[in-house]
N, C-alpha and C. Protein backbone atom coordinates (compact mmCIF):
# COMPACT_ATOMS: atom_id res chain seq x y z
N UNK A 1 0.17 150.92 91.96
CA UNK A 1 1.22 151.17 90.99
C UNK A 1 0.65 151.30 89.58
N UNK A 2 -0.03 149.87 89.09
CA UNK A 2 -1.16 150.44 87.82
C UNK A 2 -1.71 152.02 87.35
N UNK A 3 -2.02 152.68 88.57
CA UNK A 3 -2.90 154.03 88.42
C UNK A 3 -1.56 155.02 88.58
N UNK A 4 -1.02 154.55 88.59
CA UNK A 4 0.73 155.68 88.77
C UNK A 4 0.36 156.79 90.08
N UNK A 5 -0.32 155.72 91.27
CA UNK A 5 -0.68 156.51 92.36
C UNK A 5 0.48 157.08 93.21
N UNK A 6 0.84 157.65 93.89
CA UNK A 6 1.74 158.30 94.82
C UNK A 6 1.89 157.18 95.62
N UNK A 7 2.99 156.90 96.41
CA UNK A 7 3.46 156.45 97.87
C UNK A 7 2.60 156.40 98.85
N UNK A 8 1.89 155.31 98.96
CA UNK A 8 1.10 155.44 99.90
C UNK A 8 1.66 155.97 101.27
N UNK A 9 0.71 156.50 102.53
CA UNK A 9 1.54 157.17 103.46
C UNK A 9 2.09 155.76 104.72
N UNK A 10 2.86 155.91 105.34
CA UNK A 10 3.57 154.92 106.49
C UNK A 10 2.25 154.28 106.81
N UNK A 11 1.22 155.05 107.53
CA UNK A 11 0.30 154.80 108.62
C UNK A 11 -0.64 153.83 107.80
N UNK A 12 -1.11 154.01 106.47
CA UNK A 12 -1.97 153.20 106.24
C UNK A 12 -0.98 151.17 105.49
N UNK A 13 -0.01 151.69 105.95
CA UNK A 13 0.50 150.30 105.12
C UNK A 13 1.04 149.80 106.83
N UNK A 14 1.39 150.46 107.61
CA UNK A 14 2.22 149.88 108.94
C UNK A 14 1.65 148.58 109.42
N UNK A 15 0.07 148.49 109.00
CA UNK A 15 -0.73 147.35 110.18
C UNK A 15 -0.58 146.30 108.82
N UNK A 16 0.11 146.39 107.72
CA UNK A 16 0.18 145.66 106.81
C UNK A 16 1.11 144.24 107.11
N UNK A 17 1.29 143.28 106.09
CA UNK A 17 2.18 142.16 106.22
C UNK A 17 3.54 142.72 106.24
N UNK A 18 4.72 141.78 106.21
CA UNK A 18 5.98 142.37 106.32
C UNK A 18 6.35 142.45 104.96
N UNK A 19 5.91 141.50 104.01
CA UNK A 19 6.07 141.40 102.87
C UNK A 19 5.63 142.62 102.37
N UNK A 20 4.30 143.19 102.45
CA UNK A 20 3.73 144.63 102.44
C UNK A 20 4.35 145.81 102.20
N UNK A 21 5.22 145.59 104.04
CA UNK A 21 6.16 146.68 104.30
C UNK A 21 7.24 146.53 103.27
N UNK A 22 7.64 145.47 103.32
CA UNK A 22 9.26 145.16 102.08
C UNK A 22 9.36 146.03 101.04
N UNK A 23 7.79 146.03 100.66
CA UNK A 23 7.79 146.17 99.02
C UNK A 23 7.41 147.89 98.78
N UNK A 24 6.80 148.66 99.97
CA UNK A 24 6.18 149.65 100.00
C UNK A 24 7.86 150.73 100.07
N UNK A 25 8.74 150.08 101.09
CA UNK A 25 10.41 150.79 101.19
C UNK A 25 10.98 150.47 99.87
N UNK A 26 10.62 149.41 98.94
CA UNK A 26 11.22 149.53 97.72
C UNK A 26 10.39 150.59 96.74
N UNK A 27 9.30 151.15 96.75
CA UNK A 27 8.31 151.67 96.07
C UNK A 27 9.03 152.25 95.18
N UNK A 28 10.10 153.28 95.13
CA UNK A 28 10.85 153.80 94.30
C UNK A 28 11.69 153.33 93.16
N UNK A 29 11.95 151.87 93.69
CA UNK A 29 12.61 151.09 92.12
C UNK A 29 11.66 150.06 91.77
N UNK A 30 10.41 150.31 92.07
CA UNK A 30 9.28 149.49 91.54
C UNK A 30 8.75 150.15 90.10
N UNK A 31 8.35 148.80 89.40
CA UNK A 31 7.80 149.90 88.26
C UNK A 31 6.97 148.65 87.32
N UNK A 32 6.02 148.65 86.54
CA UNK A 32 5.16 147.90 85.49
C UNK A 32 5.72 147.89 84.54
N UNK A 33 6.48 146.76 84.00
CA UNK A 33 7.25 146.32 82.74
C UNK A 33 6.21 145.51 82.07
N UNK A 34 5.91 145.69 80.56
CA UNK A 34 4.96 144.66 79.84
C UNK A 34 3.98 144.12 81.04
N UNK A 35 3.19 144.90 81.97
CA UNK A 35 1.77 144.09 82.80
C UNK A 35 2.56 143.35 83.93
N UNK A 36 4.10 143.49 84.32
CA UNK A 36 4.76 142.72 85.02
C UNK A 36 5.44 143.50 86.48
N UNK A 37 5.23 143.35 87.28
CA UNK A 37 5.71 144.28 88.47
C UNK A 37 6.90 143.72 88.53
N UNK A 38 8.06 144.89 88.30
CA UNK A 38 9.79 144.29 88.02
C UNK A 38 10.11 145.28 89.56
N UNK A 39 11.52 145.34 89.45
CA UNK A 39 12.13 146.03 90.71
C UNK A 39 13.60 146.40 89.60
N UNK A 40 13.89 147.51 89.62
CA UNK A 40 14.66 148.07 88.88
C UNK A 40 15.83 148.22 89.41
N UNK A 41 17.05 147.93 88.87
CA UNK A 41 18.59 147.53 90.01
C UNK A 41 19.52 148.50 88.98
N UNK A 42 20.12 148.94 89.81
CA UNK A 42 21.12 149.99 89.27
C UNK A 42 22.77 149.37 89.78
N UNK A 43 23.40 149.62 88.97
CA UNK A 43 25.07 149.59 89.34
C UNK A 43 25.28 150.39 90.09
N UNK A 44 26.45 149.85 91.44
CA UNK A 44 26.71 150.81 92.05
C UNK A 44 27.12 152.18 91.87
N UNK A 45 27.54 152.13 90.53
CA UNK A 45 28.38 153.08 90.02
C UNK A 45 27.50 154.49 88.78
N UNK A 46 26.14 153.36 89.05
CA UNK A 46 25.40 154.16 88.42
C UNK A 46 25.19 153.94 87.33
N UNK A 47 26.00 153.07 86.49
CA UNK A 47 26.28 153.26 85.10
C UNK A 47 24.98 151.91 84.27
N UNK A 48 24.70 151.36 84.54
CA UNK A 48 23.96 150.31 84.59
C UNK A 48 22.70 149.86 85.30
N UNK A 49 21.47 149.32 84.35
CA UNK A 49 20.67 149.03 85.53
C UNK A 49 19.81 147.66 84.27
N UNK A 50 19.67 146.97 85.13
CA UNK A 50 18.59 145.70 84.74
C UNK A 50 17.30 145.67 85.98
N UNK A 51 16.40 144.95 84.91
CA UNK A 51 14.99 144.32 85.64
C UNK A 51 14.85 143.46 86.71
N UNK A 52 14.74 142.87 87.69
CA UNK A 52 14.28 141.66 88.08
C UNK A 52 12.75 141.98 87.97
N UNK A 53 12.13 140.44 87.61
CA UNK A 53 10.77 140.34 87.90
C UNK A 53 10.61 139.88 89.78
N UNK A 54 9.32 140.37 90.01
CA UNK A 54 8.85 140.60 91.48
C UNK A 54 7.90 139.31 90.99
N UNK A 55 8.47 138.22 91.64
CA UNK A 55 7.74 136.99 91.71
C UNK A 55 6.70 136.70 93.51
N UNK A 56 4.96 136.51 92.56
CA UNK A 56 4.58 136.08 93.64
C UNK A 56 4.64 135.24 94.73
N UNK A 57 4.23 134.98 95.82
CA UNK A 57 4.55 133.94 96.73
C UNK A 57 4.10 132.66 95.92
N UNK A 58 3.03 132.98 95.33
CA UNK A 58 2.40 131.58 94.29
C UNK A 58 2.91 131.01 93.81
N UNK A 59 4.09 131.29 92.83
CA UNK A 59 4.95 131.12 92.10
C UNK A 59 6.32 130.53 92.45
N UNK A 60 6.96 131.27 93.32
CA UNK A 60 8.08 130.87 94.29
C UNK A 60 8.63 129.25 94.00
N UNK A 61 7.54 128.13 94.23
CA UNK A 61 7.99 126.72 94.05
C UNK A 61 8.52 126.63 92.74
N UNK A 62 7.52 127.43 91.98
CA UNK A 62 7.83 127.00 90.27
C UNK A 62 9.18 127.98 90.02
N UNK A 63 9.85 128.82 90.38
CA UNK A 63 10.94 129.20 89.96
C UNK A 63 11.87 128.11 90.80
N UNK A 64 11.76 127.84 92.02
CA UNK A 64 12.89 127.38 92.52
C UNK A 64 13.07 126.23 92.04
N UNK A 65 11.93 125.31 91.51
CA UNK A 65 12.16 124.21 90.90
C UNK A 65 12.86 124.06 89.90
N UNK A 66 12.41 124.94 88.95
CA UNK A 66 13.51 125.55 87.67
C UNK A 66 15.17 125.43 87.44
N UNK A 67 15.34 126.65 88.62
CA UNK A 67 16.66 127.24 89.35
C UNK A 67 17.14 126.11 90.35
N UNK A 68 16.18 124.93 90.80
CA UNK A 68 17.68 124.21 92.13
C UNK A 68 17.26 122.95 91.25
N UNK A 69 16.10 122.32 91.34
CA UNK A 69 16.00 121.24 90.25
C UNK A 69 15.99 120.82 88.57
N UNK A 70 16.63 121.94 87.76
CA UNK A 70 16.60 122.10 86.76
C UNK A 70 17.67 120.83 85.91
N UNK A 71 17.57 120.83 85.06
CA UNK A 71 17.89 119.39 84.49
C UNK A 71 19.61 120.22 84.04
N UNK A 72 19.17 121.16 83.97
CA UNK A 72 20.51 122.24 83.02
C UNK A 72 21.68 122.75 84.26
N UNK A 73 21.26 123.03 85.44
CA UNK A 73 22.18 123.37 85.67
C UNK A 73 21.66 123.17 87.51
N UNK A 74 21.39 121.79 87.33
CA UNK A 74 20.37 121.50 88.99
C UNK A 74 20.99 121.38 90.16
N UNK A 75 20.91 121.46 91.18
CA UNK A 75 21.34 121.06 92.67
C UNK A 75 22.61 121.47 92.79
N UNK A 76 23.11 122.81 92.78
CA UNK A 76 24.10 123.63 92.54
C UNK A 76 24.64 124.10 93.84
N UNK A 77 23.35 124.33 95.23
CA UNK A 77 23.70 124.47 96.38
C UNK A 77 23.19 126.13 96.50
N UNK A 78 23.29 126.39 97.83
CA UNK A 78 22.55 127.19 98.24
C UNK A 78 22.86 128.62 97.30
N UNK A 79 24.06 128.86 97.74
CA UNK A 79 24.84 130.07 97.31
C UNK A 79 24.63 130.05 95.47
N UNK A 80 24.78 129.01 94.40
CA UNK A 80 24.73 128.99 93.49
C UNK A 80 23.56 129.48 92.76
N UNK A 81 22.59 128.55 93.23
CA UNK A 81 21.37 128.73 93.24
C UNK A 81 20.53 130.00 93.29
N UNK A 82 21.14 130.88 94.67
CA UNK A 82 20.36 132.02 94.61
C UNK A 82 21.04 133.31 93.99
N UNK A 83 22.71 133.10 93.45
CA UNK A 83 23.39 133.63 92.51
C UNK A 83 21.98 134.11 91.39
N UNK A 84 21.92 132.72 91.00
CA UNK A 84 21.22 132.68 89.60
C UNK A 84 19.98 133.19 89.72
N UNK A 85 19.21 132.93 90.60
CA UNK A 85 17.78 133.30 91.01
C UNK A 85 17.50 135.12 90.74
N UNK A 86 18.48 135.16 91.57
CA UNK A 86 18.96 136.71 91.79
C UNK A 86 19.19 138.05 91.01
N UNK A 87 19.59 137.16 89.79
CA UNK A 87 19.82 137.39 88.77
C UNK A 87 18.59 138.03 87.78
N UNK A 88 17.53 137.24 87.91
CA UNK A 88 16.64 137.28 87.10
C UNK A 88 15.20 137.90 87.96
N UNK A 89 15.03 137.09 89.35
CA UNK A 89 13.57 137.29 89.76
C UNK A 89 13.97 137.77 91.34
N UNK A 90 13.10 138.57 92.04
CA UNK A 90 13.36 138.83 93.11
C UNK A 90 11.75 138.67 94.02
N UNK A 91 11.49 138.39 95.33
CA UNK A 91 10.66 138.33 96.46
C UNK A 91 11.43 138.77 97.77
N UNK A 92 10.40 138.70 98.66
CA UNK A 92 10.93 138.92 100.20
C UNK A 92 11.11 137.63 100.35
N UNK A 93 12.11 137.14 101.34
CA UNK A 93 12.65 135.95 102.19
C UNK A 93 12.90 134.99 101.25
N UNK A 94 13.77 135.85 99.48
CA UNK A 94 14.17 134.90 99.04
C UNK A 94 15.11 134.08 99.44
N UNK A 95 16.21 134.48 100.04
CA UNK A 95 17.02 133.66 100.46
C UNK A 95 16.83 132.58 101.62
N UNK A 96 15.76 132.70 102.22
CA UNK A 96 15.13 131.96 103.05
C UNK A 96 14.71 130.84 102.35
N UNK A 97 13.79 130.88 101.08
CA UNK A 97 12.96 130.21 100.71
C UNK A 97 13.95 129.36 100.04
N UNK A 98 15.46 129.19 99.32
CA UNK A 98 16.01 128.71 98.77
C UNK A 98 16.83 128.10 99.72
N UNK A 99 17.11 128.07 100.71
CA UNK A 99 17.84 127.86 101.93
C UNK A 99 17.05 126.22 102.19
N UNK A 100 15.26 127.11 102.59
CA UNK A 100 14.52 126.00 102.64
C UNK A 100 14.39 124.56 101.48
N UNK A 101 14.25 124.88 100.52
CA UNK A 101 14.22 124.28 99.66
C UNK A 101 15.27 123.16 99.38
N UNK A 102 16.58 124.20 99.93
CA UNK A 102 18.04 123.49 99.38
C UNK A 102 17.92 122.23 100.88
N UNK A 103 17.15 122.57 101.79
CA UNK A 103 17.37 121.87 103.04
C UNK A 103 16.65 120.35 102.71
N UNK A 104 15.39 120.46 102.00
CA UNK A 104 13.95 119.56 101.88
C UNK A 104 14.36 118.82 100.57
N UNK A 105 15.65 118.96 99.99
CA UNK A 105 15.87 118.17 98.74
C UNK A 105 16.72 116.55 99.26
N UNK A 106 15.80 115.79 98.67
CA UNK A 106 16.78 114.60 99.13
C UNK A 106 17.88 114.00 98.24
N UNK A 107 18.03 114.90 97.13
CA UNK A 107 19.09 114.41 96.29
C UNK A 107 20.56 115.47 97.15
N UNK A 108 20.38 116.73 97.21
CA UNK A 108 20.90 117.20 97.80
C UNK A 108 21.47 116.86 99.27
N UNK A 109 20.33 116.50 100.02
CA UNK A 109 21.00 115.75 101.24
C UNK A 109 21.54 114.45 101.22
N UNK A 110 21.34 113.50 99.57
CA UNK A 110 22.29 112.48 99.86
C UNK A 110 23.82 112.40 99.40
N UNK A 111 23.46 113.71 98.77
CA UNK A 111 25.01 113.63 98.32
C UNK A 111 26.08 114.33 99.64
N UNK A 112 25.54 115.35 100.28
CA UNK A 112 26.22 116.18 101.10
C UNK A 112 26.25 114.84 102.33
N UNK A 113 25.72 114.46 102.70
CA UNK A 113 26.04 112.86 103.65
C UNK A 113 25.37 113.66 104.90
N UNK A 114 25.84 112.72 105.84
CA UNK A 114 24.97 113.08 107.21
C UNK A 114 26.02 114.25 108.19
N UNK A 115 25.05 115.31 108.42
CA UNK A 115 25.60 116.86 109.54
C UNK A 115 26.31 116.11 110.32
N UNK A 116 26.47 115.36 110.90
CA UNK A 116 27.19 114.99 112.47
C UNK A 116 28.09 113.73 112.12
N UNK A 117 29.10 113.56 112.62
CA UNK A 117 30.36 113.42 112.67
C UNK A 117 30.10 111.76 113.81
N UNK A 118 30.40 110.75 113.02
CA UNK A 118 30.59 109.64 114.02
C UNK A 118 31.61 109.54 114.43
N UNK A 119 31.88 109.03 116.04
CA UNK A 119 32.99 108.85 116.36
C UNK A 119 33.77 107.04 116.61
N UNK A 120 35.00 107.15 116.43
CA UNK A 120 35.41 105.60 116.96
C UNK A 120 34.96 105.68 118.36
N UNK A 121 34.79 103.83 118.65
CA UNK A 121 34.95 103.39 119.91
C UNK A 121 36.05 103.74 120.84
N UNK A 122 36.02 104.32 122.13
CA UNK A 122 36.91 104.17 123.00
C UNK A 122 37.72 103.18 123.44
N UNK A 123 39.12 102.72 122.93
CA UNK A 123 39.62 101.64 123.94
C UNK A 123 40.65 101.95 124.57
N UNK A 124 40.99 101.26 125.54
CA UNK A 124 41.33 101.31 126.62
C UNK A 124 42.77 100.39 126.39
């Protein structure tokens, strides 16, 4: 993308990662903002378009920490969370990775209480 090279062809990216593939079918709203690989989003309607930044896998913890543990607006829940994320930065299996995250938080799981349902004793 740096060298403003062409589309690479199917065959040499196919034996690639999936992440690879993700990003090679977006190639067209990819683009170098200030040294920054963004993904360029348009309104449906056409009329509008904003940046997201294309955040590395490296990185990933340090945004989500930001965005689900943030002091400003923290532990918001899955859907909230990747509202906001969404908003600003984009990867492959983001919604995965925030899913995960929202799962591995223990402030989050103590407030939501325990998945399964106790039942009363049977009497007779």
């Amino acid at each position: 993308m740096k060298a403003s090279a062409p589309k690479p062809k199917w065959r040499n990216v196919s034996a690639m990662s999936s992440t690879t593939k993700s990003y090679w079918a977006q190639w067209d709203s990819l683009l170098i903002h200030g040294g920054v690989l963004c993904r360029k989003l348009e309104n449906a309607r056409g009329g509008s378009c904003h940046l997201q930044m294309v955040v590395p896998k490296a990185k990933v913890p340090d945004v989500l920490q930001l965005y689900h543990n943030g002091c400003s607006e923290g532990h918001l829940g899955v859907k909230r969370t990747l509202l906001k994320i969404r908003d600003r930065f984009n990867w492959v299996h983001c919604r995965n990775d925030v899913e995960d995250w929202y799962r591995k938080c223990s402030i989050c799981a103590a407030v939501k209480g325990p998945q399964t349902r106790s039942r009363g004793a049977l009497k007779l």
